[in-house]
PDB file of N, CA and C in Angstrom:
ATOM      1  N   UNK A   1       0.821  -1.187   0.000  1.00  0.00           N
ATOM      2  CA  UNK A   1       0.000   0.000   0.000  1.00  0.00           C
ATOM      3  C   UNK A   1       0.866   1.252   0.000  1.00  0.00           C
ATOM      4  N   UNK A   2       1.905   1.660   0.607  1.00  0.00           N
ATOM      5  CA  UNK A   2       2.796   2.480   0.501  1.00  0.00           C
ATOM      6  C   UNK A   2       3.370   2.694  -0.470  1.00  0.00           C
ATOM      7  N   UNK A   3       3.952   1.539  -1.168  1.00  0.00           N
ATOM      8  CA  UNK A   3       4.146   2.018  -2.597  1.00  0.00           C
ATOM      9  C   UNK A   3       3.603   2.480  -3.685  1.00  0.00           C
ATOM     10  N   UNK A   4       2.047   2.083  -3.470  1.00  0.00           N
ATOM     11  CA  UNK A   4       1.565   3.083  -4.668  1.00  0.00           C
ATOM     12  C   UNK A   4       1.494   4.111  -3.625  1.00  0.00           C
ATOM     13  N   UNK A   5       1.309   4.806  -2.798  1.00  0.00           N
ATOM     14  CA  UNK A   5       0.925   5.878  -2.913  1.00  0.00           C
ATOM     15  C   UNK A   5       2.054   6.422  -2.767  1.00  0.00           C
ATOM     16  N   UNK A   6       3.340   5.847  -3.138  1.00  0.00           N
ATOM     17  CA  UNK A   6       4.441   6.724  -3.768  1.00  0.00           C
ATOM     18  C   UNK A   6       4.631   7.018  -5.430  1.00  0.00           C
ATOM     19  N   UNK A   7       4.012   5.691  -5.727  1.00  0.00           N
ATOM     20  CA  UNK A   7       4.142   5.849  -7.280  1.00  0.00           C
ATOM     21  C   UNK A   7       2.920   6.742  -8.036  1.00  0.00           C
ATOM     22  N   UNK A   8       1.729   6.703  -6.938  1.00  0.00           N
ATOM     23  CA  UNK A   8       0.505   8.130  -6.763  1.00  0.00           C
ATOM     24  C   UNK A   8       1.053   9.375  -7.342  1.00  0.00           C
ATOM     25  N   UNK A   9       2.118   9.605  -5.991  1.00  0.00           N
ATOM     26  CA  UNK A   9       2.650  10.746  -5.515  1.00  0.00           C
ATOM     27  C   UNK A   9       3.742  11.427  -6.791  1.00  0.00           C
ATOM     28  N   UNK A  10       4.374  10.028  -7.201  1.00  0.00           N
ATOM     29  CA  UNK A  10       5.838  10.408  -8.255  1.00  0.00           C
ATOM     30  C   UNK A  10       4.816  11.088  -9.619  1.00  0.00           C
ATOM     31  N   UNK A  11       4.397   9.904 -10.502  1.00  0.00           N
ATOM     32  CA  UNK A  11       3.342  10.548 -11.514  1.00  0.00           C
ATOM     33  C   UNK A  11       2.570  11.850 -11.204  1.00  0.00           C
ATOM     34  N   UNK A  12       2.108  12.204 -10.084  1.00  0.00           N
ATOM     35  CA  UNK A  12       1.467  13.484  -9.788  1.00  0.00           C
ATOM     36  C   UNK A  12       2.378  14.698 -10.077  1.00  0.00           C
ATOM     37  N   UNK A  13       3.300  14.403  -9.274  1.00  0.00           N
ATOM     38  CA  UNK A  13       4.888  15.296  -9.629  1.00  0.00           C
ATOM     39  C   UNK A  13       5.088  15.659 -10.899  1.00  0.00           C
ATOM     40  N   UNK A  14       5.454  14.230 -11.733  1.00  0.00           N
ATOM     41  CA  UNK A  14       5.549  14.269 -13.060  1.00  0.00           C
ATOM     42  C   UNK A  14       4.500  15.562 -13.944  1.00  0.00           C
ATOM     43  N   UNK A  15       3.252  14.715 -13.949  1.00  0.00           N
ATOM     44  CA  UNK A  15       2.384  15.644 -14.166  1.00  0.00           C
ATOM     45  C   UNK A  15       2.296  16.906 -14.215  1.00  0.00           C
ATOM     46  N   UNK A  16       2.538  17.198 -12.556  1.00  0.00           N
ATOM     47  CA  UNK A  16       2.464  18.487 -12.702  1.00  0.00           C
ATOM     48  C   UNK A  16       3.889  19.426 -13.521  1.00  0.00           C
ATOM     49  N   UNK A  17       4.890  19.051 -13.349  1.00  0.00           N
ATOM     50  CA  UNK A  17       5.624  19.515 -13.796  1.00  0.00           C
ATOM     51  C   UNK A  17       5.604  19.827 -15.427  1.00  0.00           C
ATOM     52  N   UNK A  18       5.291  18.969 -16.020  1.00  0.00           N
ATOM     53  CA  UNK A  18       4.885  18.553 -17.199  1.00  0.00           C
ATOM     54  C   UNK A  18       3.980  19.463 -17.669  1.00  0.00           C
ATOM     55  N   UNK A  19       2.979  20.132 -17.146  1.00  0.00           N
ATOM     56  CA  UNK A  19       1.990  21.054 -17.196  1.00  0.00           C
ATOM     57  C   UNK A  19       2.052  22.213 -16.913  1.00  0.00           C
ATOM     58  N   UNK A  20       3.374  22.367 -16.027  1.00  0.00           N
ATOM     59  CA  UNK A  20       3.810  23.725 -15.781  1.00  0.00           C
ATOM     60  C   UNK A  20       4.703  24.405 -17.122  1.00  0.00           C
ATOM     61  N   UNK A  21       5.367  23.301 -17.922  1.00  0.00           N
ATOM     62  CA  UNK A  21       6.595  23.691 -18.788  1.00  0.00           C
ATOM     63  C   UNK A  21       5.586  23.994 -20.480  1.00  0.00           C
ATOM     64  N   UNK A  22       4.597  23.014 -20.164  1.00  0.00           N
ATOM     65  CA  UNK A  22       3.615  23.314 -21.306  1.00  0.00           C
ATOM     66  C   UNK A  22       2.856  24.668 -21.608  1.00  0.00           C
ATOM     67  N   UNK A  23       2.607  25.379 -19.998  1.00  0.00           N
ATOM     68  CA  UNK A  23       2.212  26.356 -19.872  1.00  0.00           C
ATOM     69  C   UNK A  23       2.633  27.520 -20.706  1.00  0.00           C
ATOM     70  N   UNK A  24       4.113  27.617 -19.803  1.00  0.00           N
ATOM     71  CA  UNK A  24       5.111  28.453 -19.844  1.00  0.00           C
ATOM     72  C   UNK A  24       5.593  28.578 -21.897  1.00  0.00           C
ATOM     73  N   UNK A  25       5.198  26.677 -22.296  1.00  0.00           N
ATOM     74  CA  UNK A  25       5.670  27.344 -23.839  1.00  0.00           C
ATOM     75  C   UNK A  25       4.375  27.802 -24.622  1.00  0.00           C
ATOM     76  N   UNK A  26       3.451  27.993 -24.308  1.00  0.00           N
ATOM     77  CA  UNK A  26       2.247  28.292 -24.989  1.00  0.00           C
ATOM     78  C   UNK A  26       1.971  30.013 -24.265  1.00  0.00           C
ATOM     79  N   UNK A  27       2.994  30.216 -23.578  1.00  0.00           N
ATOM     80  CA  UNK A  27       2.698  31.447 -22.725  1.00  0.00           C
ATOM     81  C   UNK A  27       4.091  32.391 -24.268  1.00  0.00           C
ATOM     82  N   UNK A  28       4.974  31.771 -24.300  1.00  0.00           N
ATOM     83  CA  UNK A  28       6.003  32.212 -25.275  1.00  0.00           C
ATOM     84  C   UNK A  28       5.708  32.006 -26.339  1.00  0.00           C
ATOM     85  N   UNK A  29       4.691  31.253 -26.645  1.00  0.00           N
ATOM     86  CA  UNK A  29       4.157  31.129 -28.316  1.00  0.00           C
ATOM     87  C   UNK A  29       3.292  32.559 -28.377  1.00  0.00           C
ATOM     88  N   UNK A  30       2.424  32.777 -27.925  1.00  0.00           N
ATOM     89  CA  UNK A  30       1.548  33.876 -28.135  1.00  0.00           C
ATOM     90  C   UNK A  30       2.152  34.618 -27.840  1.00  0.00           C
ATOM     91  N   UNK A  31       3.023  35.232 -26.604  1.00  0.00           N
ATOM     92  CA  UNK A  31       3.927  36.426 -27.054  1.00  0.00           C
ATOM     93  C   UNK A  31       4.799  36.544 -28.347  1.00  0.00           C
ATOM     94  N   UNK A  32       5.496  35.427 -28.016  1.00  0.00           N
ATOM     95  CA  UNK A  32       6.614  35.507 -29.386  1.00  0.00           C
ATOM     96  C   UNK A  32       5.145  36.446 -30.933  1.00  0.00           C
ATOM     97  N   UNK A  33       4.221  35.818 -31.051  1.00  0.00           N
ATOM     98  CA  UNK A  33       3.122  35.978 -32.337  1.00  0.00           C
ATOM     99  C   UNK A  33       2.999  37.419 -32.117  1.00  0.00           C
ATOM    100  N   UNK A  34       3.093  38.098 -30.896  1.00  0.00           N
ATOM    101  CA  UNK A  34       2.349  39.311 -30.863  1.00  0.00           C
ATOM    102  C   UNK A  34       3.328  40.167 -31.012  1.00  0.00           C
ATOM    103  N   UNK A  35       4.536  39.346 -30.854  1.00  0.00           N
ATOM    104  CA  UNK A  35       5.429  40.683 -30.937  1.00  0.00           C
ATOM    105  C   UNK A  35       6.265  40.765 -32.444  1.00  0.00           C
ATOM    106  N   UNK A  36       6.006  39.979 -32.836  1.00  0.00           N
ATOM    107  CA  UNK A  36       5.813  39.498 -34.427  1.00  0.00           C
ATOM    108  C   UNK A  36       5.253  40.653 -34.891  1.00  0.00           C
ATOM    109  N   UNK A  37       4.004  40.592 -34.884  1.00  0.00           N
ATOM    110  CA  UNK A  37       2.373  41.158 -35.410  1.00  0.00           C
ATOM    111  C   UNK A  37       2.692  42.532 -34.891  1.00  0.00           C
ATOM    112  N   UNK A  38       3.334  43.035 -33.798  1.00  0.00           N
ATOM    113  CA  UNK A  38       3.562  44.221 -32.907  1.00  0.00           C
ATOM    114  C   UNK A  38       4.706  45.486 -34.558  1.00  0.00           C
ATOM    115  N   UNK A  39       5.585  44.191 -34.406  1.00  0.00           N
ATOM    116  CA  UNK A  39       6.897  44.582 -35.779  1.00  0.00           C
ATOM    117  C   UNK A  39       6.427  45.057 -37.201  1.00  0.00           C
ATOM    118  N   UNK A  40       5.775  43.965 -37.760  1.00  0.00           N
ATOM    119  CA  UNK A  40       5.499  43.658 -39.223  1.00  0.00           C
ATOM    120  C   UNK A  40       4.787  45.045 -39.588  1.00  0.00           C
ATOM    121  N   UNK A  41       5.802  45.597 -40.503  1.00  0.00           N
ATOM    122  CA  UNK A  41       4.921  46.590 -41.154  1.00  0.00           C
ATOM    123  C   UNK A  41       4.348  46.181 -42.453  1.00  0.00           C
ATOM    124  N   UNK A  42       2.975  46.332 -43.085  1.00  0.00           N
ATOM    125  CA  UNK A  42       1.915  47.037 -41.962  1.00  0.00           C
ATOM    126  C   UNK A  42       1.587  46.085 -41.342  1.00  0.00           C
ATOM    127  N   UNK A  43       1.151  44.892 -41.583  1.00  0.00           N
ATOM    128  CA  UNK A  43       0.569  43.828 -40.628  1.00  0.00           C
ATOM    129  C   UNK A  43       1.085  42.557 -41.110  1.00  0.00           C
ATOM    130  N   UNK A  44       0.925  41.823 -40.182  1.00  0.00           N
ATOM    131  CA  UNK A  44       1.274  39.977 -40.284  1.00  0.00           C
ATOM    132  C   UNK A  44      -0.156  39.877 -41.396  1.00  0.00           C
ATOM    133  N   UNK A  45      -0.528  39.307 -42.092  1.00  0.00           N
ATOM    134  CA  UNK A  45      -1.645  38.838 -42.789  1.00  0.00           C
ATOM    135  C   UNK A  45      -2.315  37.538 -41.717  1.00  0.00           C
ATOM    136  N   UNK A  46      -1.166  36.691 -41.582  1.00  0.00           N
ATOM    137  CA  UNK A  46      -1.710  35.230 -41.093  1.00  0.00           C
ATOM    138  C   UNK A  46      -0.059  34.599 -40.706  1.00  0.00           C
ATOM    139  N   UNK A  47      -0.559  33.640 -39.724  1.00  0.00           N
ATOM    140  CA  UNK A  47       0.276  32.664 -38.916  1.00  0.00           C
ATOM    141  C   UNK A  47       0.231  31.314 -39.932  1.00  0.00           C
ATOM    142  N   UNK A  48       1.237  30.821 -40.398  1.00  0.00           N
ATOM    143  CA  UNK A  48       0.870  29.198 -40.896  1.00  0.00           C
ATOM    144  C   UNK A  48       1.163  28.290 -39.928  1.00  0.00           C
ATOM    145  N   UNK A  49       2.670  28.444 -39.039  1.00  0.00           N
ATOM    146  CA  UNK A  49       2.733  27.683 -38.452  1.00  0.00           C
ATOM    147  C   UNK A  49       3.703  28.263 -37.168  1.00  0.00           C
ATOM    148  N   UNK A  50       3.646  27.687 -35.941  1.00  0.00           N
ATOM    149  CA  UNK A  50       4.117  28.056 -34.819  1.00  0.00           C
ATOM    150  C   UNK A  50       5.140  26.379 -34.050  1.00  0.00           C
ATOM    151  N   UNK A  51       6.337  27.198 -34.177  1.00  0.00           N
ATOM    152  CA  UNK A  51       7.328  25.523 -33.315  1.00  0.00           C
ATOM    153  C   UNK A  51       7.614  26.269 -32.012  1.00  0.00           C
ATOM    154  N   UNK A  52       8.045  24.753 -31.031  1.00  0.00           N
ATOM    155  CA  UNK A  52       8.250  25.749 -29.984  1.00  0.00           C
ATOM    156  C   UNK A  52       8.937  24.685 -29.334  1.00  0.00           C
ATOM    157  N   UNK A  53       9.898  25.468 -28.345  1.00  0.00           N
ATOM    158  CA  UNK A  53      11.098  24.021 -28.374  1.00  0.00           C
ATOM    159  C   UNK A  53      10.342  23.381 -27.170  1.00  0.00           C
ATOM    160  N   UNK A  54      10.941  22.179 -27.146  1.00  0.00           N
ATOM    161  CA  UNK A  54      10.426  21.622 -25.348  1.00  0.00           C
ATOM    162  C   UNK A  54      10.064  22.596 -24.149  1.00  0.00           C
ATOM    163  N   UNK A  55      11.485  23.363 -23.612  1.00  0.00           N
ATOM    164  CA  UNK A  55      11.059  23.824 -22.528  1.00  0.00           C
ATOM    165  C   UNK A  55      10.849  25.873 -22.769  1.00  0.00           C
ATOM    166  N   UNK A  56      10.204  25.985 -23.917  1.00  0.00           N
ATOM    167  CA  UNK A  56       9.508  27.413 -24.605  1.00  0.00           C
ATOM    168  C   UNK A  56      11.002  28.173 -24.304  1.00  0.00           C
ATOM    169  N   UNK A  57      12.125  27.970 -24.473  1.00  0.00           N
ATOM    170  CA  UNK A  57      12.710  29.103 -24.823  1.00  0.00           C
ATOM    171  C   UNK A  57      13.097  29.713 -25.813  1.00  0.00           C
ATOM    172  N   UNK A  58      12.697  28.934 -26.893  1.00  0.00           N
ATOM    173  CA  UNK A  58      12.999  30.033 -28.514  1.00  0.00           C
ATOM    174  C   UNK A  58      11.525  29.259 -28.961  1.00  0.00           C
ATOM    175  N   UNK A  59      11.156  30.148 -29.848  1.00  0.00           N
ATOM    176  CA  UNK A  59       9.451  29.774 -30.402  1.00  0.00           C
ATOM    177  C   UNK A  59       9.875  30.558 -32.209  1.00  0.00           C
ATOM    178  N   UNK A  60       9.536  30.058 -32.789  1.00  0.00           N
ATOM    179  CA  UNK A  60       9.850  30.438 -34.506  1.00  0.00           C
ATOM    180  C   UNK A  60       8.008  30.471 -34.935  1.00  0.00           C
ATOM    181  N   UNK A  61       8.018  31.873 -35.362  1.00  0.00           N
ATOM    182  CA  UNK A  61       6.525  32.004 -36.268  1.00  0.00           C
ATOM    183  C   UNK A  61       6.581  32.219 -37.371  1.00  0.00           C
ATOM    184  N   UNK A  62       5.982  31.352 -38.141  1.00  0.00           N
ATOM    185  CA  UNK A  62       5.959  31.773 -39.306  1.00  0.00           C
ATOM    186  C   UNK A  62       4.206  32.111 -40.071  1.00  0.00           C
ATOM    187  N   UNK A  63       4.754  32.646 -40.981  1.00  0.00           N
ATOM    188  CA  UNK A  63       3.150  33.098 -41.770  1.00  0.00           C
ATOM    189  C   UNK A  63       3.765  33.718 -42.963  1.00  0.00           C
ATOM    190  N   UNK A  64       2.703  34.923 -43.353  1.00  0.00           N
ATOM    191  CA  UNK A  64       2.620  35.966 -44.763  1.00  0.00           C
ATOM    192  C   UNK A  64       1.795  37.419 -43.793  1.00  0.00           C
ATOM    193  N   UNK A  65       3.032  38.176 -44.444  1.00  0.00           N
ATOM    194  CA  UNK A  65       2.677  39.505 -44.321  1.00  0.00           C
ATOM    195  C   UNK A  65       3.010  40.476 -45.709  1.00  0.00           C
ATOM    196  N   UNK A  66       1.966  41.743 -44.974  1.00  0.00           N
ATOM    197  CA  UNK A  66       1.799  42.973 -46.604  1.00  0.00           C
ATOM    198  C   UNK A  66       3.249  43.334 -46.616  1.00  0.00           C
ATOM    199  N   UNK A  67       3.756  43.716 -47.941  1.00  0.00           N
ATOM    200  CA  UNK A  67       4.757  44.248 -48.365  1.00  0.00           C
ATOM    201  C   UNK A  67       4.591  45.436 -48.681  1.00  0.00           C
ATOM    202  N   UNK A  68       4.944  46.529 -47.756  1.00  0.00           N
ATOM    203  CA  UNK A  68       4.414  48.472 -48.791  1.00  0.00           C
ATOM    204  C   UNK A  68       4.862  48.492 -50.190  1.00  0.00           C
ATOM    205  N   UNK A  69       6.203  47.778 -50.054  1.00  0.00           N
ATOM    206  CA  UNK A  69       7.022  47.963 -51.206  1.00  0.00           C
ATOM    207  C   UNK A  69       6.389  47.764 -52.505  1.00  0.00           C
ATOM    208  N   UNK A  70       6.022  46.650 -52.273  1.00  0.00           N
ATOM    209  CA  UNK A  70       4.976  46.643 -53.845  1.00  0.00           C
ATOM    210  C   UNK A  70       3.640  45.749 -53.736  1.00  0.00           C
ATOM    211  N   UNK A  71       3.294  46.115 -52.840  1.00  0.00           N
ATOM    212  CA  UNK A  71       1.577  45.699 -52.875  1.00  0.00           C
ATOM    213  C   UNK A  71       1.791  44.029 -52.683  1.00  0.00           C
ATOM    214  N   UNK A  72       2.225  43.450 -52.152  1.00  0.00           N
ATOM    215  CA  UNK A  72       2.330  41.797 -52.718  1.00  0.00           C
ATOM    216  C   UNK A  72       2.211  41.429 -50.809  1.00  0.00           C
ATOM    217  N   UNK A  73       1.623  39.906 -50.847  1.00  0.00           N
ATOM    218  CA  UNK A  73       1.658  39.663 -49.354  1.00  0.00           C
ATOM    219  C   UNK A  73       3.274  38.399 -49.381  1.00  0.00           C
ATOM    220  N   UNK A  74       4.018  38.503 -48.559  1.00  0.00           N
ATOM    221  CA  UNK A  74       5.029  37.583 -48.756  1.00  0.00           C
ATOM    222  C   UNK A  74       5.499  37.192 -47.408  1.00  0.00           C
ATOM    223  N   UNK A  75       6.258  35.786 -47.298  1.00  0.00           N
ATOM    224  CA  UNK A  75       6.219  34.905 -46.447  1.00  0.00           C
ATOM    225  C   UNK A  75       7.173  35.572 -45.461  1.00  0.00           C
ATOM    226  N   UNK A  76       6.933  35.481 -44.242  1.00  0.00           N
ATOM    227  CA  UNK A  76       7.799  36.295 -43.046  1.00  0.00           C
ATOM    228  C   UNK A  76       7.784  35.158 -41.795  1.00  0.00           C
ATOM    229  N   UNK A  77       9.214  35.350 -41.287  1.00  0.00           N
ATOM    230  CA  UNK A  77       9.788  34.408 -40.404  1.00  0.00           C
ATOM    231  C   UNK A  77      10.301  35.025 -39.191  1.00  0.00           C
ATOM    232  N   UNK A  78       9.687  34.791 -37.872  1.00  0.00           N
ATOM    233  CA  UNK A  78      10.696  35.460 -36.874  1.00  0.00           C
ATOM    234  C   UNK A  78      11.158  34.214 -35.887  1.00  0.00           C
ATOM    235  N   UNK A  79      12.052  34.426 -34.641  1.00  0.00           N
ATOM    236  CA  UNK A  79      12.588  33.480 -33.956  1.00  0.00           C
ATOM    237  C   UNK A  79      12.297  34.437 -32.913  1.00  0.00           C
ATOM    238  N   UNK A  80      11.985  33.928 -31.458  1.00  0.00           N
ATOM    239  CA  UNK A  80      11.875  34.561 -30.869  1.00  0.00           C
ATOM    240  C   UNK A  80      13.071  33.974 -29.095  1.00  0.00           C
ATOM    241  N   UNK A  81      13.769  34.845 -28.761  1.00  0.00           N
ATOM    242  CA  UNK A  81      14.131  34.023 -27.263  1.00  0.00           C
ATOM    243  C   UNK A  81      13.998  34.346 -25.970  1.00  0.00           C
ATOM    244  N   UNK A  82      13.742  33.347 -25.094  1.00  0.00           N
ATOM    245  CA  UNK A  82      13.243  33.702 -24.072  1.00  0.00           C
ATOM    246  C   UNK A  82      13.995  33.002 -22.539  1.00  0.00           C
ATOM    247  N   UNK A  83      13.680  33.654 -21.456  1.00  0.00           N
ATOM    248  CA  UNK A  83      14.499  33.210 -20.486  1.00  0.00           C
ATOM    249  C   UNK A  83      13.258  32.879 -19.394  1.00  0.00           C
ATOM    250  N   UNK A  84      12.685  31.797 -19.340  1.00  0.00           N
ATOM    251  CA  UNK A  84      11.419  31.507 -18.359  1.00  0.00           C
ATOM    252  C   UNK A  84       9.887  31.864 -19.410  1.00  0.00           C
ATOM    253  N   UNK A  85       9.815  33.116 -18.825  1.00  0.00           N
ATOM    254  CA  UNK A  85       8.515  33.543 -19.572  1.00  0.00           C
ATOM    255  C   UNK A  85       8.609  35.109 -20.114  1.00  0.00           C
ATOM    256  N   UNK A  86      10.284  35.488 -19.925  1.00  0.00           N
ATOM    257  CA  UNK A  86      10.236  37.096 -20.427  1.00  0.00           C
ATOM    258  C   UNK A  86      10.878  36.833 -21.681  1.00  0.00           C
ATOM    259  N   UNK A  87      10.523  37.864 -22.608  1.00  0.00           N
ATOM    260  CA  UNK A  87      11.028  37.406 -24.255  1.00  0.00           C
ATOM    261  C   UNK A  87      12.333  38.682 -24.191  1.00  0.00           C
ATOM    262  N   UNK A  88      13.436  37.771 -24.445  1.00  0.00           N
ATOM    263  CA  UNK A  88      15.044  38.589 -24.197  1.00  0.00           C
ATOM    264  C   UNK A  88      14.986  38.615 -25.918  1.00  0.00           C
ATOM    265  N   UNK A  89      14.541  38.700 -27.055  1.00  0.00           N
ATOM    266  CA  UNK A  89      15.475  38.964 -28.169  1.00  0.00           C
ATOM    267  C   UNK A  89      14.167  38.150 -29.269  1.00  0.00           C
ATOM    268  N   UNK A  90      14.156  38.908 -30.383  1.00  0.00           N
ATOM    269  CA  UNK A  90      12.961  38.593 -31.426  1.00  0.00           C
ATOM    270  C   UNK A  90      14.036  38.935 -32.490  1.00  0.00           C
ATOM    271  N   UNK A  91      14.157  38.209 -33.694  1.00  0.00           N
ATOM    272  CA  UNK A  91      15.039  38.398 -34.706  1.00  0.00           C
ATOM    273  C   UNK A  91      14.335  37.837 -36.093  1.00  0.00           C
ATOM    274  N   UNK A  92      14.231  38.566 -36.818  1.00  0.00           N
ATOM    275  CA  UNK A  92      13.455  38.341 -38.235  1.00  0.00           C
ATOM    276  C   UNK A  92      14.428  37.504 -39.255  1.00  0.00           C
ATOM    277  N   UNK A  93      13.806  36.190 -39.611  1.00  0.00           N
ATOM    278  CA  UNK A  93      14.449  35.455 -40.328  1.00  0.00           C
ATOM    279  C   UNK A  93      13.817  35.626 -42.062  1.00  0.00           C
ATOM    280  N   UNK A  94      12.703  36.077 -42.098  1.00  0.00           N
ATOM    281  CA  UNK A  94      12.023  36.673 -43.638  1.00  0.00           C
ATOM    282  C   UNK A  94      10.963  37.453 -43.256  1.00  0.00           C
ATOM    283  N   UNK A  95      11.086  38.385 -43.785  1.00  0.00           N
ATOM    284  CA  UNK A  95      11.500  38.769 -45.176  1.00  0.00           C
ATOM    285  C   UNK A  95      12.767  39.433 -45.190  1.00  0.00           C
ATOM    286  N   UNK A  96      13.775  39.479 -46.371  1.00  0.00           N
ATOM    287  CA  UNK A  96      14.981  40.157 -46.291  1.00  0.00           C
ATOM    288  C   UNK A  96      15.128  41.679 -45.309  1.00  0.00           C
ATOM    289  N   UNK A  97      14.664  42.738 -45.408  1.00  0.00           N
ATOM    290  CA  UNK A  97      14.041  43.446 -45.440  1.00  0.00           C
ATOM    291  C   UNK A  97      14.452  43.690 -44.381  1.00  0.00           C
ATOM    292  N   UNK A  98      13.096  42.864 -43.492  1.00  0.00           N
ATOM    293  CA  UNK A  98      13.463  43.025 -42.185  1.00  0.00           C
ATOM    294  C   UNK A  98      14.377  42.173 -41.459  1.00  0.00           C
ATOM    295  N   UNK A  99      14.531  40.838 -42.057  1.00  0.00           N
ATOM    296  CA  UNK A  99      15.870  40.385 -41.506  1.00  0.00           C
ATOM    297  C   UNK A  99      17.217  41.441 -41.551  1.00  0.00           C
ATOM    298  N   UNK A 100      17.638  42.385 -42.134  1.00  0.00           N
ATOM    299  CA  UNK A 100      19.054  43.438 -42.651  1.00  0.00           C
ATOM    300  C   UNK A 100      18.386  44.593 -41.518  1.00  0.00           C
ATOM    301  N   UNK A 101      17.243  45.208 -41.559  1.00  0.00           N
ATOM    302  CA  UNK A 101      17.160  45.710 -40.681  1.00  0.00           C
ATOM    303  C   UNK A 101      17.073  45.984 -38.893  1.00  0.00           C
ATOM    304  N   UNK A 102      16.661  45.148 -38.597  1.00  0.00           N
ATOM    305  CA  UNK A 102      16.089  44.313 -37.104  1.00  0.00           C
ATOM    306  C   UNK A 102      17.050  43.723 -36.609  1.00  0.00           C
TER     307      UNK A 102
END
C-alpha cells in the first residue's frame, strides 16, 4: 500500500511539472506571435505555423505579411528568445528586409 501511494505521488509530480513547462511554452508562443504582429509593417496577414522548443525558450513564427514595397503579401519568419517567460530577443528570419534591418 505504501508504494503506490508513492508511485501516486511520483506521476502526480511528473504531471504536474509537465503542465507547468507546457504552460510556460504556450505562454512564449503567443507572445513571441504578438510581438511578431507588434513589428510587421503594416501587418502579419496570417500565422501558418508556430514551433516551440520543449522547454519554450525560442518559439519560430511563421506566416505571410503585406509588403508596402509593392503591394504583394510575402512569407515572413521570426525566432523569438526567451528566459522563463520574459522574451530577451525577437530576430526576423524573412522577409529580407526586415531580416538586414532588425
Amino acid at each position: 500500500m505504501r508504494r503506490t501511494s508513492l508511485v501516486v505521488t511520483a506521476v502526480t509530480l511528473v504531471a504536474a511539472l509537465v503542465t507547468g513547462c507546457a504552460t510556460v511554452a504556450e505562454k512564449n508562443t503567443d507572445q513571441c506571435e504578438e510581438a511578431m504582429q507588434a513589428q510587421a509593417e503594416p501587418a502579419l496577414v496570417s500565422v501558418t505555423h508556430l514551433q516551440t522548443s520543449p522547454d519554450g525558450s525560442t518559439v519560430t513564427v511563421s506566416g505571410m505579411m503585406e509588403d508596402q514595397r509593392n503591394s504583394t503579401v510575402v512569407p515572413a519568419q521570426a525566432e523569438c528568445q526567451f528566459k522563463g517567460k520574459v522574451l530577451t530577443g525577437l530576430h526576423w528570419l524573412k522577409p529580407a528586409n526586415l531580416k538586414a534591418g532588425r
